[in-house]
Protein backbone atom coordinates (compact mmCIF):
# COMPACT_ATOMS: atom_id res chain seq x y z
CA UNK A 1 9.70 10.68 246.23
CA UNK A 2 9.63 14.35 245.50
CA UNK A 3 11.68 17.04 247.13
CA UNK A 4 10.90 20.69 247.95
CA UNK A 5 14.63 21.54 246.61
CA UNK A 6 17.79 19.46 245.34
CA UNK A 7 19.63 22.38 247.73
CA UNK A 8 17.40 21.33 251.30
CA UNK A 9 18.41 17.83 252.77
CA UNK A 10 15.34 15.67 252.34
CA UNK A 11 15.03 13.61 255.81
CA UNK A 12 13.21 11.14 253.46
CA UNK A 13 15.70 10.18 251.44
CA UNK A 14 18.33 10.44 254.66
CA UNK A 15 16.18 7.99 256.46
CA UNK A 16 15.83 5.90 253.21
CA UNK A 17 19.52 5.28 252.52
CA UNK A 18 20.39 4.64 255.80
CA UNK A 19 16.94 2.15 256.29
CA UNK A 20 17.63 0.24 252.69
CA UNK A 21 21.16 0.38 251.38
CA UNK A 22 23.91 -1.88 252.58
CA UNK A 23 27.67 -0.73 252.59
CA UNK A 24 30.63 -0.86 254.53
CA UNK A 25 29.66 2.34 256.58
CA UNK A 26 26.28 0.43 257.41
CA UNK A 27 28.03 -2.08 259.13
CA UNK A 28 30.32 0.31 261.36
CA UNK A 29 28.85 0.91 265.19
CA UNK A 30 26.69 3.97 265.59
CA UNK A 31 29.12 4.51 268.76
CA UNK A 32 32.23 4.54 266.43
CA UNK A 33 30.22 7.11 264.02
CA UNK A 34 29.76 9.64 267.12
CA UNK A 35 33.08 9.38 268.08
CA UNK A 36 34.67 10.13 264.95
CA UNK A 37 32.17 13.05 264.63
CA UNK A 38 33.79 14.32 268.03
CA UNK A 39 37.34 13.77 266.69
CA UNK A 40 36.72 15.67 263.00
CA UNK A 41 34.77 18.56 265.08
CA UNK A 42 38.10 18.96 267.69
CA UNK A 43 40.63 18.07 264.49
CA UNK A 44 38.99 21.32 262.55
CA UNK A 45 39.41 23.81 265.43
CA UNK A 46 43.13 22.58 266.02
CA UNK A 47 43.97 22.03 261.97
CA UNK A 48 45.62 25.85 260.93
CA UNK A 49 47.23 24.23 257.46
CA UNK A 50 44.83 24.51 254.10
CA UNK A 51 46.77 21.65 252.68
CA UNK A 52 45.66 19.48 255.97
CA UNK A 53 42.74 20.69 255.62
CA UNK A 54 42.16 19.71 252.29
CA UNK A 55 43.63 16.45 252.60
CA UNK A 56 41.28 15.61 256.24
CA UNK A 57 38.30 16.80 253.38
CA UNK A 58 39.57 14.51 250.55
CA UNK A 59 39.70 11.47 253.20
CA UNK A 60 35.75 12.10 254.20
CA UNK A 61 34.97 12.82 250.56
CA UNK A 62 36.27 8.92 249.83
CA UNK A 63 34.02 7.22 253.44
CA UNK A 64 31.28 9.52 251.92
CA UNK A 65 31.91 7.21 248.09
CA UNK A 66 33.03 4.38 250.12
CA UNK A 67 29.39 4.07 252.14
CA UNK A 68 27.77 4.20 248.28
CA UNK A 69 26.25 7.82 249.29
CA UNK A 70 25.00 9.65 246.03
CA UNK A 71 27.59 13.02 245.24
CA UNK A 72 25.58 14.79 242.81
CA UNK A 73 22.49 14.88 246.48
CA UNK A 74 25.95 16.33 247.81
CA UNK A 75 26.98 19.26 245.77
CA UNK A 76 23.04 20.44 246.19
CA UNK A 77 23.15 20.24 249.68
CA UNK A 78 26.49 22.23 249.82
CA UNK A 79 24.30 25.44 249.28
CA UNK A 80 23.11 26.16 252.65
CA UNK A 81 26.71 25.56 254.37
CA UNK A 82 27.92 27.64 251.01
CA UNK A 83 26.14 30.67 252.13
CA UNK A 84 26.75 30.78 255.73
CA UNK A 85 30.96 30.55 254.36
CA UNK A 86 30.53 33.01 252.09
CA UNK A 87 28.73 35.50 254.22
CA UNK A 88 31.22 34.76 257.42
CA UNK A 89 34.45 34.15 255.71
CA UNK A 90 33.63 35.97 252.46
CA UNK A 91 33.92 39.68 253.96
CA UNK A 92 37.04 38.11 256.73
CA UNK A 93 38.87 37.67 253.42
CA UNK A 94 38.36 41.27 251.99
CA UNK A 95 40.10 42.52 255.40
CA UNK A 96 43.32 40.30 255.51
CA UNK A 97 45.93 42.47 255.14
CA UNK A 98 48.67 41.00 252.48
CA UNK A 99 49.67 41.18 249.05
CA UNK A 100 46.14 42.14 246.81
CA UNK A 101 45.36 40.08 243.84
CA UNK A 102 44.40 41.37 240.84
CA UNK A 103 44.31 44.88 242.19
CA UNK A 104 42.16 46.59 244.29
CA UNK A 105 38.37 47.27 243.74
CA UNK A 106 36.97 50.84 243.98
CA UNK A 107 34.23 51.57 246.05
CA UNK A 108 32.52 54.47 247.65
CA UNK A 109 33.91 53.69 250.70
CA UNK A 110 37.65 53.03 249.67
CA UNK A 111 39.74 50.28 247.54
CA UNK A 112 38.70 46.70 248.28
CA UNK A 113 40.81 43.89 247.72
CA UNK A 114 41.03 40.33 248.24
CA UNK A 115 44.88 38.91 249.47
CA UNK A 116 46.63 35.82 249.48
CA UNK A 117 46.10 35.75 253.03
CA UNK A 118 42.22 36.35 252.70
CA UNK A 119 41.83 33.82 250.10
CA UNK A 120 44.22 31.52 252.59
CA UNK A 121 42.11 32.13 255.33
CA UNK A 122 38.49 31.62 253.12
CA UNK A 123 39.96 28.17 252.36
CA UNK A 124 40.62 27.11 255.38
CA UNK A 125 36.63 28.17 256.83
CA UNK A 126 35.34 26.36 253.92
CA UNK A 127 37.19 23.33 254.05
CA UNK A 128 36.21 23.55 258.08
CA UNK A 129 33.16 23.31 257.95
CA UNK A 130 32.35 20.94 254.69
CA UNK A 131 34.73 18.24 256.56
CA UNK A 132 32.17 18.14 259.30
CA UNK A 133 29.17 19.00 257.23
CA UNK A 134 30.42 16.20 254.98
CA UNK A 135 30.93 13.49 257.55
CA UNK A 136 28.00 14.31 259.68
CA UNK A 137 25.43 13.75 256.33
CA UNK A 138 27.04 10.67 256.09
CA UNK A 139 27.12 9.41 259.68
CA UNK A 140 23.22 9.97 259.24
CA UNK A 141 22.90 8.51 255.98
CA UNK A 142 24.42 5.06 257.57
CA UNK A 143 22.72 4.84 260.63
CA UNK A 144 19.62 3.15 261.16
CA UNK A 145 16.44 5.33 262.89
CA UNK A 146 16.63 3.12 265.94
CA UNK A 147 20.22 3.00 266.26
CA UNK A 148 20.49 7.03 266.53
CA UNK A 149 17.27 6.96 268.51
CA UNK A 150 19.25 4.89 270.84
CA UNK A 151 22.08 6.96 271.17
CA UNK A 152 20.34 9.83 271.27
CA UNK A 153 18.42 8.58 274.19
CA UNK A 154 21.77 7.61 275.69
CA UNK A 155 23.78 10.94 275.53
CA UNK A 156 21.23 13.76 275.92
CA UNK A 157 19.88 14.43 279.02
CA UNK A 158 15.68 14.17 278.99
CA UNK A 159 13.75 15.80 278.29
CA UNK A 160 16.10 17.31 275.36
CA UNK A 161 16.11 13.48 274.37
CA UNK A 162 12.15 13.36 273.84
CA UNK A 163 12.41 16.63 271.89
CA UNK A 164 14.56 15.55 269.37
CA UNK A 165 13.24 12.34 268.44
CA UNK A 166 9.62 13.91 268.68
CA UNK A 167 11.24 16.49 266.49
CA UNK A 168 12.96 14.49 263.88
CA UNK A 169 9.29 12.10 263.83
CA UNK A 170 7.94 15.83 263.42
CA UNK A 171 10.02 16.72 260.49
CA UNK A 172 8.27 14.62 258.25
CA UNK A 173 4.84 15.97 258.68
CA UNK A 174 6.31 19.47 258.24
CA UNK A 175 7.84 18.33 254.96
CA UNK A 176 4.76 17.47 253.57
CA UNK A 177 2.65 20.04 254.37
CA UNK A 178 5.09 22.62 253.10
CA UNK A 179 5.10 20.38 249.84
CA UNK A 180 1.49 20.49 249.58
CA UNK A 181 1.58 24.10 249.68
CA UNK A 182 4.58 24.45 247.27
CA UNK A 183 1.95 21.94 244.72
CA UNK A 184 -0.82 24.59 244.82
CA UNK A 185 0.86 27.40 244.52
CA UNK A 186 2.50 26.20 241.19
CA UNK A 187 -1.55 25.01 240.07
CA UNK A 188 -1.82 28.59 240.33
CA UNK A 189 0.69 29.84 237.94
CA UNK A 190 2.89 31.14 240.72
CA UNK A 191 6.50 31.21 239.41
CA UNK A 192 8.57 30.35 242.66
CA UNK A 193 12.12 31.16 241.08
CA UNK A 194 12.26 34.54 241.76
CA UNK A 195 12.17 35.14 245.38
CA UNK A 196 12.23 39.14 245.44
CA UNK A 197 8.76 39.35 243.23
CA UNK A 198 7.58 36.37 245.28
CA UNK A 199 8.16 37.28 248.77
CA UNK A 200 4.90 37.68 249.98
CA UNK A 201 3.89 34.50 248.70
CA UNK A 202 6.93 32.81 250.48
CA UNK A 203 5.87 34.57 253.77
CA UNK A 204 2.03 33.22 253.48
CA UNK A 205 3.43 29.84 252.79
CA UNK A 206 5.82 29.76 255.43
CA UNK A 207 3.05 31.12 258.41
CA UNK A 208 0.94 28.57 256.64
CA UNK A 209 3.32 25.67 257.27
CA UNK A 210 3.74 27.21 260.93
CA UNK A 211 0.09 27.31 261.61
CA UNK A 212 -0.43 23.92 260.29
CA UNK A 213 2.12 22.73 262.73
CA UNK A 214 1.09 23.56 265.49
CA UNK A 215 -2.36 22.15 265.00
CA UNK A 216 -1.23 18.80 263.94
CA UNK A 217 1.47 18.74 266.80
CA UNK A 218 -2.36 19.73 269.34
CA UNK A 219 -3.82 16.91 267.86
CA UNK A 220 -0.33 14.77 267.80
CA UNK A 221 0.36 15.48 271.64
CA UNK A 222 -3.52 14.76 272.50
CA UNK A 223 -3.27 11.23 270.51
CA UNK A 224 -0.55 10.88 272.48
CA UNK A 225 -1.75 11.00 275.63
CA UNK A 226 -4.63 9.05 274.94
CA UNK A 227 -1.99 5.96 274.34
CA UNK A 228 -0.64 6.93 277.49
CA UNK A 229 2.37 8.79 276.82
CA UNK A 230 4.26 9.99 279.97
CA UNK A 231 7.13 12.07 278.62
CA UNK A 232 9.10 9.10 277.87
CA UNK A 233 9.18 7.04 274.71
CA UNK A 234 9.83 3.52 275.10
CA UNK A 235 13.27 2.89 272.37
CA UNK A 236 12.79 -1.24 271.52
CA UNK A 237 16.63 -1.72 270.51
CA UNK A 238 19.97 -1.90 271.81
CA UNK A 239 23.71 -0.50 270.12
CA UNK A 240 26.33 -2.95 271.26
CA UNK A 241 29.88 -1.87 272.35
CA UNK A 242 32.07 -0.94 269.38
CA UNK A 243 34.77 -3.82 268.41
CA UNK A 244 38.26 -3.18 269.43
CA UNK A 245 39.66 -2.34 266.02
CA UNK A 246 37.11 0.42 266.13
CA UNK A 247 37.88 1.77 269.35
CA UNK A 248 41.68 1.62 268.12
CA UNK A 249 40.43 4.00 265.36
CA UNK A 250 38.59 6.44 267.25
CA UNK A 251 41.69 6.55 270.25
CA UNK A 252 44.31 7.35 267.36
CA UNK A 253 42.33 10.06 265.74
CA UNK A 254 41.78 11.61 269.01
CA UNK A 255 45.45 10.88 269.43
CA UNK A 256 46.95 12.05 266.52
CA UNK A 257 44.64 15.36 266.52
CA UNK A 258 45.88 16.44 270.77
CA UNK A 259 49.35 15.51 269.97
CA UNK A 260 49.47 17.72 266.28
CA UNK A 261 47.96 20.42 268.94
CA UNK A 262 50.61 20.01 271.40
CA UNK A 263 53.22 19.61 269.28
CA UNK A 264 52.32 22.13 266.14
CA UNK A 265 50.05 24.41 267.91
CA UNK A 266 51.53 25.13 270.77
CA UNK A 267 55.08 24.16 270.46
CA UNK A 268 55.22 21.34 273.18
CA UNK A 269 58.24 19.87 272.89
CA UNK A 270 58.59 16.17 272.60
């Protein structure tokens, strides 16, 4: 199985580990899985402490090694989430006001420096949004195509159902083509690691992939039709009710996260 970049989640090898490997993540409901999603997404707008923070992070960092989920795929895939920190939080932490360290930077416009605060404040964004980054690759990486199909189906409203599962089926074919481009480009001595001298050649391959798209998805829609698609595709498979002891889970982290916002937060008394 090749991949276009260590740095670009392959849906491939998503949709392999969660069709082939067994672990103790496998065997949790796909209900269970959304719901903690739901809690981790509420307890990292409510969370204003690094050190909870980090310690919420080190907890999915073990269920990520717990479901037997490969951490080196990890670290690549960091980069994209890595970049949108650093160019949200990276200038937020320049402008904290607070004690500078290591001096200030001069710069045409005025000394820059980075604070205590700022770096406080970049740590808590980063740890933010790897937490649900984090849990959300491995929710996916556990689930079986049929099981989130089902769910899917379940929650959103159609048609916005049908266009994500025609999406993710999609994905694949986009992949591919955008590999097969990346192949010839490198039979042709093009040298893809430097993006500036490169550009063009990233812009033909991109409006390649597009175009190629949207013929295949012409062709896709008309084979479709032929078999007699209405708008609706037919989901053969069926996600149980969660067990209690998994229900008890999801109830006390939505628990624990309100009453840390009542209490903490906004100073409800008890």
């Amino acid at each position: 199985m090749t991949t276009l970049s260590n740095h670009v989640p392959d849906p491939r090898l998503i949709t392999a580990y969660a069709e082939q490997r067994s672990s103790l993540l496998h065997r949790v409901n796909p209900w269970t899985k959304l719901g903690i999603v739901g809690a981790l997404v509420l307890a990292v707008t409510v969370l204003d402490n690094v050190a909870l923070l980090a310690a919420l992070y080190g907890v999915v960092l073990l269920v990520y090694g717990l479901a037997d989920l490969p951490f080196r795929r990890l670290v690549g895939w960091y980069t994209l989430p890595l970049l949108f920190i650093i160019s949200v939080a990276g200038p937020l932490a320049f402008l904290e006001p607070g004690v500078p360290i290591g001096g200030a930077l001069t710069t045409p416009i005025g000394e820059v420096s980075i604070t205590w605060t700022g770096l406080g404040l970049f740590a808590e964004l980063s740890f933010r949004s790897l937490i649900v980054v984090t849990f959300t690759l491995t929710a996916t990486m556990t689930t079986k195509y049929t099981e989130s199909a089902y769910i899917l189906g379940r929650v959103l409203p159609r048609p916005v159902d049908q266009v994500a599962l025609l999406t993710y089926r999609f994905t694949f074919v986009m992949v591919e083509v955008l590999e097969d481009l990346v192949k010839a480009a490198l039979a042709r001595g093009a040298n893809l690691s430097d993006f500036r001298s490169n550009k063009r050649l990233y812009a033909r391959m991109l409006g390649m992939t597009m175009l190629s798209a949207i013929e295949q998805s012409e062709r896709l829609v008309k084979s479709m039709e032929a078999r007699g698609y209405d708008g609706d595709i037919t989901l053969y498979g069926d996600v149980p009710r969660p067990p209690i002891h998994e229900v008890l889970v999801v109830v006390g982290s939505y628990a624990a996260t309100i009453g840390y916002a009542a209490v903490v937060a906004y100073g409800v008394a008890v």
